[in-house]
Protein backbone atom coordinates (compact mmCIF):
# COMPACT_ATOMS: atom_id res chain seq x y z
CA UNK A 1 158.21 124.44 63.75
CA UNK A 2 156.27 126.77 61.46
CA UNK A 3 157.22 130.23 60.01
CA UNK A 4 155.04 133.06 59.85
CA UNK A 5 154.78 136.62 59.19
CA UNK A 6 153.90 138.47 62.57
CA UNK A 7 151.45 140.20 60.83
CA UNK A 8 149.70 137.12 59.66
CA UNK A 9 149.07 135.55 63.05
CA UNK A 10 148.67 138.89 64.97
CA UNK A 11 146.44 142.39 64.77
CA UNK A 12 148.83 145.16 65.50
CA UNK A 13 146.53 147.93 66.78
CA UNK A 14 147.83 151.97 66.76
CA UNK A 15 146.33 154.48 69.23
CA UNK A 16 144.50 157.57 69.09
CA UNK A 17 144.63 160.97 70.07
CA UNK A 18 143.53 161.41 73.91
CA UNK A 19 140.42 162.26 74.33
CA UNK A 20 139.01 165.76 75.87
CA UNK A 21 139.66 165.50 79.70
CA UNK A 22 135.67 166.15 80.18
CA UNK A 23 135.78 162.44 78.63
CA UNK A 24 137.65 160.71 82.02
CA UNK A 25 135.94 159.48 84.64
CA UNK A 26 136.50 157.43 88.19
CA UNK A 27 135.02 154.30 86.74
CA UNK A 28 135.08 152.41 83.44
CA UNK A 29 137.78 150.82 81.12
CA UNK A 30 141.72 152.39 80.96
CA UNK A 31 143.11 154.79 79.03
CA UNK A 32 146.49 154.50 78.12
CA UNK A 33 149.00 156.78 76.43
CA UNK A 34 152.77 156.96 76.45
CA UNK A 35 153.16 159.04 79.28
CA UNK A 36 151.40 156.16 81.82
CA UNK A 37 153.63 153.34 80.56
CA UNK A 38 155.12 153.33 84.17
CA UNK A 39 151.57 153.43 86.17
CA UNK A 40 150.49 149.90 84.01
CA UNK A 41 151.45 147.93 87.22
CA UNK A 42 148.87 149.50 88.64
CA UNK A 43 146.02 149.87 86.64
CA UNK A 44 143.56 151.88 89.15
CA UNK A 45 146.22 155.50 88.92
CA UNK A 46 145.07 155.33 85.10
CA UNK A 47 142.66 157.95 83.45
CA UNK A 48 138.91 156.12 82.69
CA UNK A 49 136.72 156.26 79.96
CA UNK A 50 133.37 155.59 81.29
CA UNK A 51 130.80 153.16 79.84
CA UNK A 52 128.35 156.27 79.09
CA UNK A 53 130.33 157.53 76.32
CA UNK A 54 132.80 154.92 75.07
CA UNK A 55 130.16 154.48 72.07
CA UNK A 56 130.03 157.96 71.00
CA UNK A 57 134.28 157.72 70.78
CA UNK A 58 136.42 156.63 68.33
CA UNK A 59 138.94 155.14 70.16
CA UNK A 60 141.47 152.11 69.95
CA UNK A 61 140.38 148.99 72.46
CA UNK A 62 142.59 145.87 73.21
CA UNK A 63 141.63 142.92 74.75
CA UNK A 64 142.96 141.09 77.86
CA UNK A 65 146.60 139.45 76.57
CA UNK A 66 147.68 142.04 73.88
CA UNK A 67 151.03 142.96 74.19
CA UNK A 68 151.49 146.41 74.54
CA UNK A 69 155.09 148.02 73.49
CA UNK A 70 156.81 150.78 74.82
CA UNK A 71 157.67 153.83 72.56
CA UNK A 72 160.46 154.94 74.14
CA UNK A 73 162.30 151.55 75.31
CA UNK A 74 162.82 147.68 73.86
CA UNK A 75 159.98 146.89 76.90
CA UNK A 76 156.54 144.95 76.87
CA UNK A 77 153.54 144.64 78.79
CA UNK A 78 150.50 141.78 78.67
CA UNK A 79 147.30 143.53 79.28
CA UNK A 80 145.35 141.84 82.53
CA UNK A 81 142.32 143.60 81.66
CA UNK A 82 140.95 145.83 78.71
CA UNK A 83 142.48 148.39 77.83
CA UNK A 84 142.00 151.71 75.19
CA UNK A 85 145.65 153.41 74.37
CA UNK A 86 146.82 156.42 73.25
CA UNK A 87 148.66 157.80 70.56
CA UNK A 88 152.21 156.78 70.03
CA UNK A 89 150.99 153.41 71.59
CA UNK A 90 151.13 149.96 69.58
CA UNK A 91 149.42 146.54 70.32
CA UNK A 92 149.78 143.45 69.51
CA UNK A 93 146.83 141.44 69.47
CA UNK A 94 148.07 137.30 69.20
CA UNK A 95 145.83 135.16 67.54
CA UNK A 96 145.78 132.62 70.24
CA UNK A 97 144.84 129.63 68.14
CA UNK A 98 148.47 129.85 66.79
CA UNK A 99 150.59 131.76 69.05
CA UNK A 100 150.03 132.32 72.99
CA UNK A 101 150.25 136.00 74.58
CA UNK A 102 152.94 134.42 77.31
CA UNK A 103 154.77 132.54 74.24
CA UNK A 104 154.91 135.69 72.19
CA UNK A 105 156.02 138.30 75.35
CA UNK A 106 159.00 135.96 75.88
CA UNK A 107 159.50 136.15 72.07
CA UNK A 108 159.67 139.61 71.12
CA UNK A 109 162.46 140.08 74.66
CA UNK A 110 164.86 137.96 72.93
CA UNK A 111 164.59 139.59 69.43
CA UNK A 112 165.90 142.82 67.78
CA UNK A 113 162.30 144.40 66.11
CA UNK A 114 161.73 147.83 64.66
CA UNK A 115 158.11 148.52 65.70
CA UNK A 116 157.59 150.05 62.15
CA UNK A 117 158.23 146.85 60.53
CA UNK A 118 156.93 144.40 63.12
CA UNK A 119 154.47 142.84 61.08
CA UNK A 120 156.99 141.70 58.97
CA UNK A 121 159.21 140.43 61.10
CA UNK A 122 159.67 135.82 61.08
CA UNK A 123 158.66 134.15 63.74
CA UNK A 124 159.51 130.14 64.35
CA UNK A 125 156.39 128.61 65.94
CA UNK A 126 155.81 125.31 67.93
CA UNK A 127 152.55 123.79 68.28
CA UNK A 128 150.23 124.97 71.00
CA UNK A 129 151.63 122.22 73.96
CA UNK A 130 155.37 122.88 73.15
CA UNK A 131 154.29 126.75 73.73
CA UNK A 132 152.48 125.97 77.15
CA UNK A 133 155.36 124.15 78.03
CA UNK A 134 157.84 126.65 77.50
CA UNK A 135 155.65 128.85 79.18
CA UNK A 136 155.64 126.64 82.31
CA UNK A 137 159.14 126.04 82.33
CA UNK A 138 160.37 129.87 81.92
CA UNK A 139 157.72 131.07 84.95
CA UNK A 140 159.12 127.87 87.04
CA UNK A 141 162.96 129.64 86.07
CA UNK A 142 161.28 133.39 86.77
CA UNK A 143 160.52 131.86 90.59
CA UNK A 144 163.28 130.97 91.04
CA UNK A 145 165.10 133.84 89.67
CA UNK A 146 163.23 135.78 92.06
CA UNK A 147 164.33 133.69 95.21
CA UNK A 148 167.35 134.17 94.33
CA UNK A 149 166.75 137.64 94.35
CA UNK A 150 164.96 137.89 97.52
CA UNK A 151 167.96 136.05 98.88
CA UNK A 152 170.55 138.08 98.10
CA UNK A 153 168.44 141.72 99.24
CA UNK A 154 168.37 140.37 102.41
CA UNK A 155 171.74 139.46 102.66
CA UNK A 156 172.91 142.88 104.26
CA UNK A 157 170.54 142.71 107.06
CA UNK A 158 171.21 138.96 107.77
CA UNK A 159 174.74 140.18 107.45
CA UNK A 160 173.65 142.62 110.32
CA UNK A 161 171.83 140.52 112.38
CA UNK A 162 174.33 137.95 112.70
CA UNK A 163 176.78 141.20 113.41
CA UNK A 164 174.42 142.09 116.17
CA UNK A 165 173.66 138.54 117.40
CA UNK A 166 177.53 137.87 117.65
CA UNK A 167 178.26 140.91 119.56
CA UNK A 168 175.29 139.77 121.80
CA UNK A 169 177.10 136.60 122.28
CA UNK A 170 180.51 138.23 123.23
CA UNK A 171 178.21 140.45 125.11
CA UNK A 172 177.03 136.99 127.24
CA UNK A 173 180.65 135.85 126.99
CA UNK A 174 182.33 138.70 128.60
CA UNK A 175 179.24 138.67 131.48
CA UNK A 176 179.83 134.91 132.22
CA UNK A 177 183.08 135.23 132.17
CA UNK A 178 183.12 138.29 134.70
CA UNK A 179 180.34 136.14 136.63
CA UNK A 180 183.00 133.07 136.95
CA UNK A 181 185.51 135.33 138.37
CA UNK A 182 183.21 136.97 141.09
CA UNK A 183 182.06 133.77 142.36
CA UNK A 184 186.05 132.79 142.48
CA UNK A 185 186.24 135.89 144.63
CA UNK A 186 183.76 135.25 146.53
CA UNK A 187 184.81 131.39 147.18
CA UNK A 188 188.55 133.14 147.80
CA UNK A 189 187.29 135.30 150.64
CA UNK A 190 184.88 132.35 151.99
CA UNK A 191 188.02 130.44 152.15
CA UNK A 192 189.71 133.33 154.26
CA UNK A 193 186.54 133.96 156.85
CA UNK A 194 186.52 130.44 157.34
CA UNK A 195 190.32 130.21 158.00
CA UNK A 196 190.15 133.07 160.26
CA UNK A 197 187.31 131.39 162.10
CA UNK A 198 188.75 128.21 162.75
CA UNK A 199 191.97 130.43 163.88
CA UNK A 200 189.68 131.99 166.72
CA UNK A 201 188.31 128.85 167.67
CA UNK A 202 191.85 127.50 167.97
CA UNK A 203 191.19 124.87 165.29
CA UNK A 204 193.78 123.65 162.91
């Protein structure tokens, strides 16, 4: 493994102030701030700049795969699309040469960093393949994670159905049982009609 400075193998891109709200539009690239950190998992709610005027702005742009970092909790998000952001918001843009978005997302999870001295902060890096396969292996774990998940949420109602299908059952049970005991009735008073019959015939 090598050891870098973050800052050496990354840009680390600050936000602006938002723009006027005459600026926003229906169409055109993202604008994030602070405030929309919870609407990034889905992209369309967000406020756009449109193309028109994105020239005539001074504004802060990220790429697809910079890590964006939450100002108010140790959280991160990899940008699926191009994004501008807002004050109090801070990108990191990997090189990708040296260090992978995915690679980097899972790294900054499992370390303590002040965002004020991020680009100082070490980071151990494998080469490119041991990255990609780390990658691999931790979304293979993530799956599975999340059948596991999906498993145990629907616990309760497969709890409940098997509630409902063995009352059902007992349900059945209790009918075949009072079925049984009608046709033993019935064979009983056969039995007796058939008696009485022979009787009036003078039959034995």
């Amino acid at each position: 493994m090598r050891q870098y400075k973050l800052g050496d193998i990354v840009t680390i891109a600050k936000g602006i102030e938002k723009p006027p709200t005459a600026s926003f539009a229906s169409e055109g690239i993202p604008f994030v701030t602070s405030e929309h950190w919870g609407w990034l998992t889905n992209i369309g709610c967000l406020p756009k700049i449109p193309h028109t005027v994105q020239h005539s702005m001074y504004l802060t742009r990220v790429p697809v795969g910079a890590i964006l970092i939450s100002p108010f909790e140790n959280a991160y998000h990899i940008c699926q699309q191009e994004l501008y952001i807002g004050k109090n918001m801070v990108a990191i843009i990997p090189y990708q040469r040296i260090i992978l978005s995915e690679y980097l997302f899972y790294y900054l999870q499992v370390q303590p960093w002040k965002v004020e001295e991020i680009d100082q902060q070490i980071v151990y890096l494998p080469e490119i393949e041991i990255q990609q396969q780390f990658i691999a292996h931790v979304i293979q774990l993530e799956a599975i994670v999340e059948q596991v998940q999906n498993i145990l949420t629907a616990l309760p109602q497969l709890e409940q159905y098997m509630l409902t299908e063995n009352m059902y059952l007992l349900k059945l049970q209790k009918e075949q049982k009072e079925l049984i005991e009608q046709f033993k009735w019935m064979g009983d008073i056969h039995k007796v009609l058939l008696n009485n019959m022979l009787e009036l015939r003078g039959e034995p």
